[in-house]
Protein backbone atom coordinates (compact mmCIF):
# COMPACT_ATOMS: atom_id res chain seq x y z
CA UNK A 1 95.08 89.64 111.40
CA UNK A 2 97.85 87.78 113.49
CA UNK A 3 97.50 84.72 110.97
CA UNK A 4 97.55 86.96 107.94
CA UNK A 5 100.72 88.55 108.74
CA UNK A 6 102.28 84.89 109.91
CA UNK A 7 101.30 83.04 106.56
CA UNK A 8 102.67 86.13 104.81
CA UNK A 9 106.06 86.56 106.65
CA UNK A 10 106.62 82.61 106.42
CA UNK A 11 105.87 82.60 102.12
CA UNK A 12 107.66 85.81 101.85
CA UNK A 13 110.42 84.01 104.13
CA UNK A 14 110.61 80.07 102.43
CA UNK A 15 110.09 81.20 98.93
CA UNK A 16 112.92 84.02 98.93
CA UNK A 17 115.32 81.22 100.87
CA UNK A 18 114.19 79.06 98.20
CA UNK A 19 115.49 80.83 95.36
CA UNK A 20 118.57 81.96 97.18
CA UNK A 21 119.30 78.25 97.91
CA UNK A 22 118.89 77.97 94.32
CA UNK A 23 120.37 80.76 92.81
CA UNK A 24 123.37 81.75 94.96
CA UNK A 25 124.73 78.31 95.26
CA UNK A 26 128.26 78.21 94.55
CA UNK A 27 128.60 81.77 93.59
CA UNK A 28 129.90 84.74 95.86
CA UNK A 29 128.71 87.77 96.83
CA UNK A 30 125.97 89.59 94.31
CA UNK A 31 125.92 92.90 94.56
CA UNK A 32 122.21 94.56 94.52
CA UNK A 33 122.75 97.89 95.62
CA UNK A 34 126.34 98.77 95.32
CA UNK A 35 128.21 97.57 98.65
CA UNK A 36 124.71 98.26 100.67
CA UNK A 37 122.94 95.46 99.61
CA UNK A 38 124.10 92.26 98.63
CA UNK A 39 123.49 88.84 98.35
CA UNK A 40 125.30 86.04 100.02
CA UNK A 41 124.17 82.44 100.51
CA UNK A 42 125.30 80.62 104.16
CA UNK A 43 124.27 77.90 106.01
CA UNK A 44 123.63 79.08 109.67
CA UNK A 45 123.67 76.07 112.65
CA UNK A 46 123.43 78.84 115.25
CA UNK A 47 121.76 81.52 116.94
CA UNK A 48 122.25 85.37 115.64
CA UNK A 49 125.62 86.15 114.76
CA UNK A 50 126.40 81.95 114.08
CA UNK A 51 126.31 81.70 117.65
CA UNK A 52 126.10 78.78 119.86
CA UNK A 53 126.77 76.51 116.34
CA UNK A 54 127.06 73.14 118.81
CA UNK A 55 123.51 74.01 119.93
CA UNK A 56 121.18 73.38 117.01
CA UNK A 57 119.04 71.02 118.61
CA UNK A 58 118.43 72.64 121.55
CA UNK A 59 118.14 76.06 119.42
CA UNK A 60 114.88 73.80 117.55
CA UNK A 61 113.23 72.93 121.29
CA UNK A 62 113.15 76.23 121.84
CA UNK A 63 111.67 78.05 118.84
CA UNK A 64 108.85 75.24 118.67
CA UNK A 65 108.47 75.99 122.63
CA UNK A 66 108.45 79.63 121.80
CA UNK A 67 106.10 79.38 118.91
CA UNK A 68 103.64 77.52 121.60
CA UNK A 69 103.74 80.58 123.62
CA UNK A 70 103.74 83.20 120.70
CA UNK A 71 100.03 81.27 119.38
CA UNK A 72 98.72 81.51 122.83
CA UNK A 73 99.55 85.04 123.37
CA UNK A 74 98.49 86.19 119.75
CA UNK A 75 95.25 84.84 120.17
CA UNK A 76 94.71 87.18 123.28
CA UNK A 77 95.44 90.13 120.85
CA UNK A 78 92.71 92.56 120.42
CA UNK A 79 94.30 95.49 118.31
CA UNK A 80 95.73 95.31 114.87
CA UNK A 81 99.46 96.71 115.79
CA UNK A 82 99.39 93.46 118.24
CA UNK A 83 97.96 91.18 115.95
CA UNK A 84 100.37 92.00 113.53
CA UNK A 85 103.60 92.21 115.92
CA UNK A 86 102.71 88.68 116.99
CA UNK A 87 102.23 87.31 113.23
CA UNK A 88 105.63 88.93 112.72
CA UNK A 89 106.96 86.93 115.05
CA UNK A 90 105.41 83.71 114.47
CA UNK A 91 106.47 84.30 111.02
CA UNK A 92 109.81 84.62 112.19
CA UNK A 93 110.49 82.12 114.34
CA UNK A 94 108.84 79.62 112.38
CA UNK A 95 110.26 80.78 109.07
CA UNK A 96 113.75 79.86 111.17
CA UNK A 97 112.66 76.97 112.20
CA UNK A 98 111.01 75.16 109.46
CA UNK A 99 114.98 75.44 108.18
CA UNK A 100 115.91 73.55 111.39
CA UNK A 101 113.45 70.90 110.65
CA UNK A 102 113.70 70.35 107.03
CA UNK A 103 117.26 71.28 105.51
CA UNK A 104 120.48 68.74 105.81
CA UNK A 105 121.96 67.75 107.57
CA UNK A 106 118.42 66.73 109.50
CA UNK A 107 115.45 67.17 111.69
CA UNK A 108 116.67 69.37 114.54
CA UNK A 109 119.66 70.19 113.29
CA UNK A 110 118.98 72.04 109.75
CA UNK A 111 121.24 74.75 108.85
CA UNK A 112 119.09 78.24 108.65
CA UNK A 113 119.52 79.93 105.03
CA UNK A 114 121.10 83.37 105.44
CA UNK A 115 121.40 85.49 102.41
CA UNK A 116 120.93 89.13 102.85
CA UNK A 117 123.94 91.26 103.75
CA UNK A 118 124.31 94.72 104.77
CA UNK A 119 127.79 96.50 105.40
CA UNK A 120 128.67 95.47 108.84
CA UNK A 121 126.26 93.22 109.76
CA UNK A 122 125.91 89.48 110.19
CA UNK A 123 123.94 88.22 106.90
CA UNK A 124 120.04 87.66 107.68
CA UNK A 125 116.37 86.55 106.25
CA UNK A 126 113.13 87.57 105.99
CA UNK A 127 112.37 85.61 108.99
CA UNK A 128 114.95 87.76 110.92
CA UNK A 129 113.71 90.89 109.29
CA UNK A 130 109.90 89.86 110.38
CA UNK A 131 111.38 88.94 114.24
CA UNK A 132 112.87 92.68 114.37
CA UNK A 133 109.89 94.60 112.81
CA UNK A 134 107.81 92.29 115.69
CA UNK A 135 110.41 93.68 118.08
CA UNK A 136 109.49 97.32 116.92
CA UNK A 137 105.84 96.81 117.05
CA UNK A 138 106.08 95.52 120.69
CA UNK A 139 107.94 98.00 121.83
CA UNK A 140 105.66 101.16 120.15
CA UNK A 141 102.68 99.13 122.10
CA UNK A 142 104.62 99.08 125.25
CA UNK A 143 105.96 103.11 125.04
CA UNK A 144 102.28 103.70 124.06
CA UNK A 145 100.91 101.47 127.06
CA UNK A 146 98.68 99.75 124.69
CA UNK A 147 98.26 96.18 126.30
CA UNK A 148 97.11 92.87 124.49
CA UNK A 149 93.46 93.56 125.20
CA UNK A 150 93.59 97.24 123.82
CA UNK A 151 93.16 99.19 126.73
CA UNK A 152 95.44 101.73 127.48
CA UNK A 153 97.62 101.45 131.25
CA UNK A 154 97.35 104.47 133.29
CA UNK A 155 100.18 106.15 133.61
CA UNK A 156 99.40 108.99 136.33
């Protein structure tokens, strides 16, 4: 189940940064649902927020380090709701990643394609939509006391 939901999260992720590469370039803001949704294309070299821009590289050495430690913790998953929080966020961290690898201006140091904006927020992708919905997951397992292996903590 964890690689379903990764493969998923990382097509859903490159293909819709893949058309917004192609079909925002050199246009502004695209309103999809009135001033709620819209659509802006940007080139991201940092962390959340465009932070930490003169750290790309290192930004790359970490997400492949984390996705080392993501694949070795999913495959300890024995419940669906885990399996799925971890594909979530193997999806999104190397959805983010294959951008720092592959787009200009080179390996290590690709910008990450942003395009989805809400009103007073930093603009996003799936990949950062599939990291906070992995984020959610984790933390309904954790209230719940649901560990990787299924069983439940006691909590007397």
């Amino acid at each position: 189940m964890a690689a379903l939901a990764w493969i998923v999260g990382l097509a859903v992720d490159q293909i819709t940064k893949a058309i917004a590469a192609d079909r925002l370039a050199d246009r502004g803001s695209v309103r999809v649902v009135g001033s709620l949704l819209q659509l802006d294309l940007t080139r991201n070299a940092g962390a959340a927020f465009s932070t930490g821009t003169q750290f790309t590289v290192v930004l790359s050495c970490l997400a492949a380090a984390a996705t080392v430690v993501v694949v070795i913790i999913a495959l300890r998953a024995r419940t669906v709701v885990w399996a799925i929080a971890l594909g979530l966020l193997l999806a999104g961290i190397t959805g983010n990643l294959t951008d720092r690898l592959f787009r200009a201006p080179g390996p290590l140091r690709g910008h990450v394609i942003d395009f989805l904006m809400l009103p007073h927020w930093p603009v996003f992708n799936v990949a950062d939509i599939c990291i906070t919905l992995a984020a959610a997951l984790i933390v309904v397992q954790a209230y719940r006391g649901v560990r990787l292996d299924g069983r439940r903590e006691d909590r007397s």
